[in-house]
C-alpha atoms as a PDB file:
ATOM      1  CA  UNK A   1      83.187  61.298  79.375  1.00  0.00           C
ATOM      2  CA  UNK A   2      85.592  62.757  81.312  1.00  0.00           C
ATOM      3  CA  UNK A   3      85.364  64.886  85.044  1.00  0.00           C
ATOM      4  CA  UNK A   4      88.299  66.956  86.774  1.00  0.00           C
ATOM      5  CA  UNK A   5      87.652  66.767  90.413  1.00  0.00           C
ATOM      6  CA  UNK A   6      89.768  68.421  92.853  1.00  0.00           C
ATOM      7  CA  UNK A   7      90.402  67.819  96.275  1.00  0.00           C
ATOM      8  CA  UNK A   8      91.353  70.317  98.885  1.00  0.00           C
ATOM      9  CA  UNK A   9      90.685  71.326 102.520  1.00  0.00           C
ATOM     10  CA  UNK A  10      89.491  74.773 103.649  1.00  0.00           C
ATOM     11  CA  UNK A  11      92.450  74.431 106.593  1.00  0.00           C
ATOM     12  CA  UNK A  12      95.543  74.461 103.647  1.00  0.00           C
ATOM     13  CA  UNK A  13      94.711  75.873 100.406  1.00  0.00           C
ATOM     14  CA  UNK A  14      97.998  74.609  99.355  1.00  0.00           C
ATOM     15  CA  UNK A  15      97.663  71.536  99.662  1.00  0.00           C
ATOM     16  CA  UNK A  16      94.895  69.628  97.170  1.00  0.00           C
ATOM     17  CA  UNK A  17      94.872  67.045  94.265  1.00  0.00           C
ATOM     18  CA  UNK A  18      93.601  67.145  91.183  1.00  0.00           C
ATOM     19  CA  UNK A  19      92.303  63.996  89.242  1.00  0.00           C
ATOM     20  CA  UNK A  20      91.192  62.815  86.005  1.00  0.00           C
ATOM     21  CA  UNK A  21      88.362  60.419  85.636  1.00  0.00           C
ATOM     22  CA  UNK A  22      87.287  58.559  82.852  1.00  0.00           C
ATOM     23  CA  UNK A  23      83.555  57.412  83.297  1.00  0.00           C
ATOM     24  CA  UNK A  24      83.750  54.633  80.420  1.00  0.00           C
ATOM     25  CA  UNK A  25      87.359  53.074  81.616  1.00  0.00           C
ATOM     26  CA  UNK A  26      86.401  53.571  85.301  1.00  0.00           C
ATOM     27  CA  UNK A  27      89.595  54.341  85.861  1.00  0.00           C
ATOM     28  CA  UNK A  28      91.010  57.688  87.703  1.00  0.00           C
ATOM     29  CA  UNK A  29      94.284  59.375  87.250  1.00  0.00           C
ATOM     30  CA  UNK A  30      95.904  62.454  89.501  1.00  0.00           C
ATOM     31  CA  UNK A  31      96.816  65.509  87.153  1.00  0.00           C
ATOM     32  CA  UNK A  32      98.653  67.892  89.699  1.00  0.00           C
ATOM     33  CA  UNK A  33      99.144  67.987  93.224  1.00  0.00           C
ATOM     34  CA  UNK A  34     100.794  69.870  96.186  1.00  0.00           C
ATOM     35  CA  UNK A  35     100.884  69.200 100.013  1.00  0.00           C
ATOM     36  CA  UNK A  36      99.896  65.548  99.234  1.00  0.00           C
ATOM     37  CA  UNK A  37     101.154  62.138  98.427  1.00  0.00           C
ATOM     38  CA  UNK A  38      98.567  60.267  96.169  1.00  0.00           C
ATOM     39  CA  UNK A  39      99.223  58.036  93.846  1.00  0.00           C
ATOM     40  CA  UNK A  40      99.271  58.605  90.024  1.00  0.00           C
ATOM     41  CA  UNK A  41      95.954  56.239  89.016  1.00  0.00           C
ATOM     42  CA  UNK A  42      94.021  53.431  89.639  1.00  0.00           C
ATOM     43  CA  UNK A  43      90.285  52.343  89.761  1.00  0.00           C
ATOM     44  CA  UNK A  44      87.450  53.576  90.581  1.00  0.00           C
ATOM     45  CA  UNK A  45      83.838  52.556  91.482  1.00  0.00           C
ATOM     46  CA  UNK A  46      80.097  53.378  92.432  1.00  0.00           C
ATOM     47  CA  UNK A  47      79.061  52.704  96.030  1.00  0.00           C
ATOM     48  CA  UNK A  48      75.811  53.565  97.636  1.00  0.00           C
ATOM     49  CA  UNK A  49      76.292  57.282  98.836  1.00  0.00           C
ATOM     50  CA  UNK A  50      79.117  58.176  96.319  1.00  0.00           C
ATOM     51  CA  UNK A  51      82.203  57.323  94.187  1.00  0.00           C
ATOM     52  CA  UNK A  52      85.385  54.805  95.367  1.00  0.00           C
ATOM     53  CA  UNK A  53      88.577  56.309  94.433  1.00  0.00           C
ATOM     54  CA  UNK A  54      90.750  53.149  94.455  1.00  0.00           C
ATOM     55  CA  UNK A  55      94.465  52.186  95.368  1.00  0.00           C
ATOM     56  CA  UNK A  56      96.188  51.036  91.766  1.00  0.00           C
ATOM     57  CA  UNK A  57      97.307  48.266  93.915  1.00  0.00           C
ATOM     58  CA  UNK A  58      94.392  46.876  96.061  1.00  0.00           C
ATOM     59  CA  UNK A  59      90.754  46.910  95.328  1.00  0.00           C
ATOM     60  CA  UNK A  60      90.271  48.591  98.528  1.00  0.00           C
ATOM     61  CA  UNK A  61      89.396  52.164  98.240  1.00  0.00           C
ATOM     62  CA  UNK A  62      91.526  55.068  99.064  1.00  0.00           C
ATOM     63  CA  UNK A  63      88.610  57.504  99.618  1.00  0.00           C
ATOM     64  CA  UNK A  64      84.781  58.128  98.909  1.00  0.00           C
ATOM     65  CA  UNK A  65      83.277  60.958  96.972  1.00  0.00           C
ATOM     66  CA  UNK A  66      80.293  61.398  98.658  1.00  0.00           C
ATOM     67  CA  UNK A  67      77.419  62.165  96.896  1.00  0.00           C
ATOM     68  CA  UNK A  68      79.264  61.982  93.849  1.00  0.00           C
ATOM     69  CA  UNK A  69      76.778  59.714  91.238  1.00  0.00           C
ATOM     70  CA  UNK A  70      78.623  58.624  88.392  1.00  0.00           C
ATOM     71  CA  UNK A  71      76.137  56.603  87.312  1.00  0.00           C
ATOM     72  CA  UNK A  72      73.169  59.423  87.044  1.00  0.00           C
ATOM     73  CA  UNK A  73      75.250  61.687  84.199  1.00  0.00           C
ATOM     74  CA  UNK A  74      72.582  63.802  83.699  1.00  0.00           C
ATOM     75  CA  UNK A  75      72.968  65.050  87.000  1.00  0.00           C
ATOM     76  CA  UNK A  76      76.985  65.957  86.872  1.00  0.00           C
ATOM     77  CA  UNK A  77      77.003  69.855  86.500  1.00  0.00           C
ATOM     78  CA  UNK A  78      80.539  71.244  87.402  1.00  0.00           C
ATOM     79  CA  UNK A  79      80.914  73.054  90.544  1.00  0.00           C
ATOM     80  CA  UNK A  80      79.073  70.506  92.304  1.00  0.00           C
ATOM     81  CA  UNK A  81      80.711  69.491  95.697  1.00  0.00           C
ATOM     82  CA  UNK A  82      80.841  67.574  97.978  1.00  0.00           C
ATOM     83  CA  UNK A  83      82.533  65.583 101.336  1.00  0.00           C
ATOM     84  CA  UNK A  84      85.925  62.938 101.390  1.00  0.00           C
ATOM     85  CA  UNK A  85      85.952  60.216 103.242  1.00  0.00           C
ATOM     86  CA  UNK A  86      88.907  58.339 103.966  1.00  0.00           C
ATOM     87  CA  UNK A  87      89.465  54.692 104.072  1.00  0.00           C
ATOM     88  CA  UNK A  88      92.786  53.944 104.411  1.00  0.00           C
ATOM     89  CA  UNK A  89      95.529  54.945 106.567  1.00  0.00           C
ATOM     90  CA  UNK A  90      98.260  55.772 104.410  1.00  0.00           C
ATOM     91  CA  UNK A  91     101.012  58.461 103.927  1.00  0.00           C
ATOM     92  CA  UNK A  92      99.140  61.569 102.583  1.00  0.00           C
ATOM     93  CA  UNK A  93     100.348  63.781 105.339  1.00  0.00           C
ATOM     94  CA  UNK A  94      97.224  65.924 104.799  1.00  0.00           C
ATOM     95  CA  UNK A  95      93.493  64.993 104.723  1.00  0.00           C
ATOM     96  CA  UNK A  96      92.066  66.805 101.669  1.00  0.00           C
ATOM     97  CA  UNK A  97      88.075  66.813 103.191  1.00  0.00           C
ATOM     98  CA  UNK A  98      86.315  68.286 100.125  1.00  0.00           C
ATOM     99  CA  UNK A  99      86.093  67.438  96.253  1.00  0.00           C
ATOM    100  CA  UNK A 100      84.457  70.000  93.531  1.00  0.00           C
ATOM    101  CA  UNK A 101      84.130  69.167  90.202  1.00  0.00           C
ATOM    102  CA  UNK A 102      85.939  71.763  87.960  1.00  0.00           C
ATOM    103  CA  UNK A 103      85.607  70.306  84.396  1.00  0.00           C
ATOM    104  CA  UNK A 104      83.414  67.948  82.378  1.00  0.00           C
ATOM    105  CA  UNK A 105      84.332  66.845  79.179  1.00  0.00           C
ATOM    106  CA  UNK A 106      81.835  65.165  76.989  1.00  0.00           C
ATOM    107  CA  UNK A 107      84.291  64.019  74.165  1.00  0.00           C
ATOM    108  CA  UNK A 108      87.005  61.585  73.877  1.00  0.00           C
ATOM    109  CA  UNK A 109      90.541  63.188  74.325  1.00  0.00           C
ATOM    110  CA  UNK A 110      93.839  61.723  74.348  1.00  0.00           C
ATOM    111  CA  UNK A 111      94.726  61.350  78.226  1.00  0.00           C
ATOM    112  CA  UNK A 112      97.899  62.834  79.329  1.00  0.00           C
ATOM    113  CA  UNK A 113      98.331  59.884  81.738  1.00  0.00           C
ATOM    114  CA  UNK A 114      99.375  56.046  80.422  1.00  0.00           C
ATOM    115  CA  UNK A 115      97.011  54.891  82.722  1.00  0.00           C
ATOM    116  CA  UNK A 116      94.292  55.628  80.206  1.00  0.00           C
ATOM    117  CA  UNK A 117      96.487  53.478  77.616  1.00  0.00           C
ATOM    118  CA  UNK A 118      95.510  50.316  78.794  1.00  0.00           C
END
């Protein structure tokens, strides 16, 4: 299974991110983006509250998607939404403060992204 999330701000339209993420690799991957510097993939994990969007070189999390349950799938509907947190200072320029999910796709497609290759 795989969910398109986007992240944007109500401040800057222009400026969001989009990412891919695969539920059974657990790993993440960013499909467009404007306004912000994020990088291309990493990993991604379930904490208490929400969902860790990783750095693809440190196991310490970029961001949380709060109140965004991987783990209950039953429960994913898109259009749900939801708050970012931050973790990390780090070069984005902007603060995207809001995720939505836009897409969820229950079958297995060929990702776009080599991070999905592994």
């Amino acid at each position: 299974m795989r969910i398109t999330i986007k992240l944007d701000q109500r401040a800057d339209p222009d400026a969001f991110a989009v990412l891919w993420l695969d539920l059974e690799s657990r790993h993440w991957s960013r499909e467009m983006h404007s306004g912000v510097d994020i990088p291309s993939g990493g990993l991604m994990r379930t904490a208490p509250g929400g969902t860790l969007i990783c750095d693809p070189d440190s196991p310490h999390p970029l961001c949380a998607l709060t109140e965004l349950d991987l783990e209950d799938r039953a429960r994913l509907i898109e259009g749900q939404s939801g708050h970012v947190s931050w973790h990390c200072e780090s070069n984005l320029g902007v603060r995207l403060d809001r995720w939505h999910v836009q897409c969820i796709d229950s079958e297995s497609t060929e990702a776009e992204n080599e991070v999905f290759d592994e």
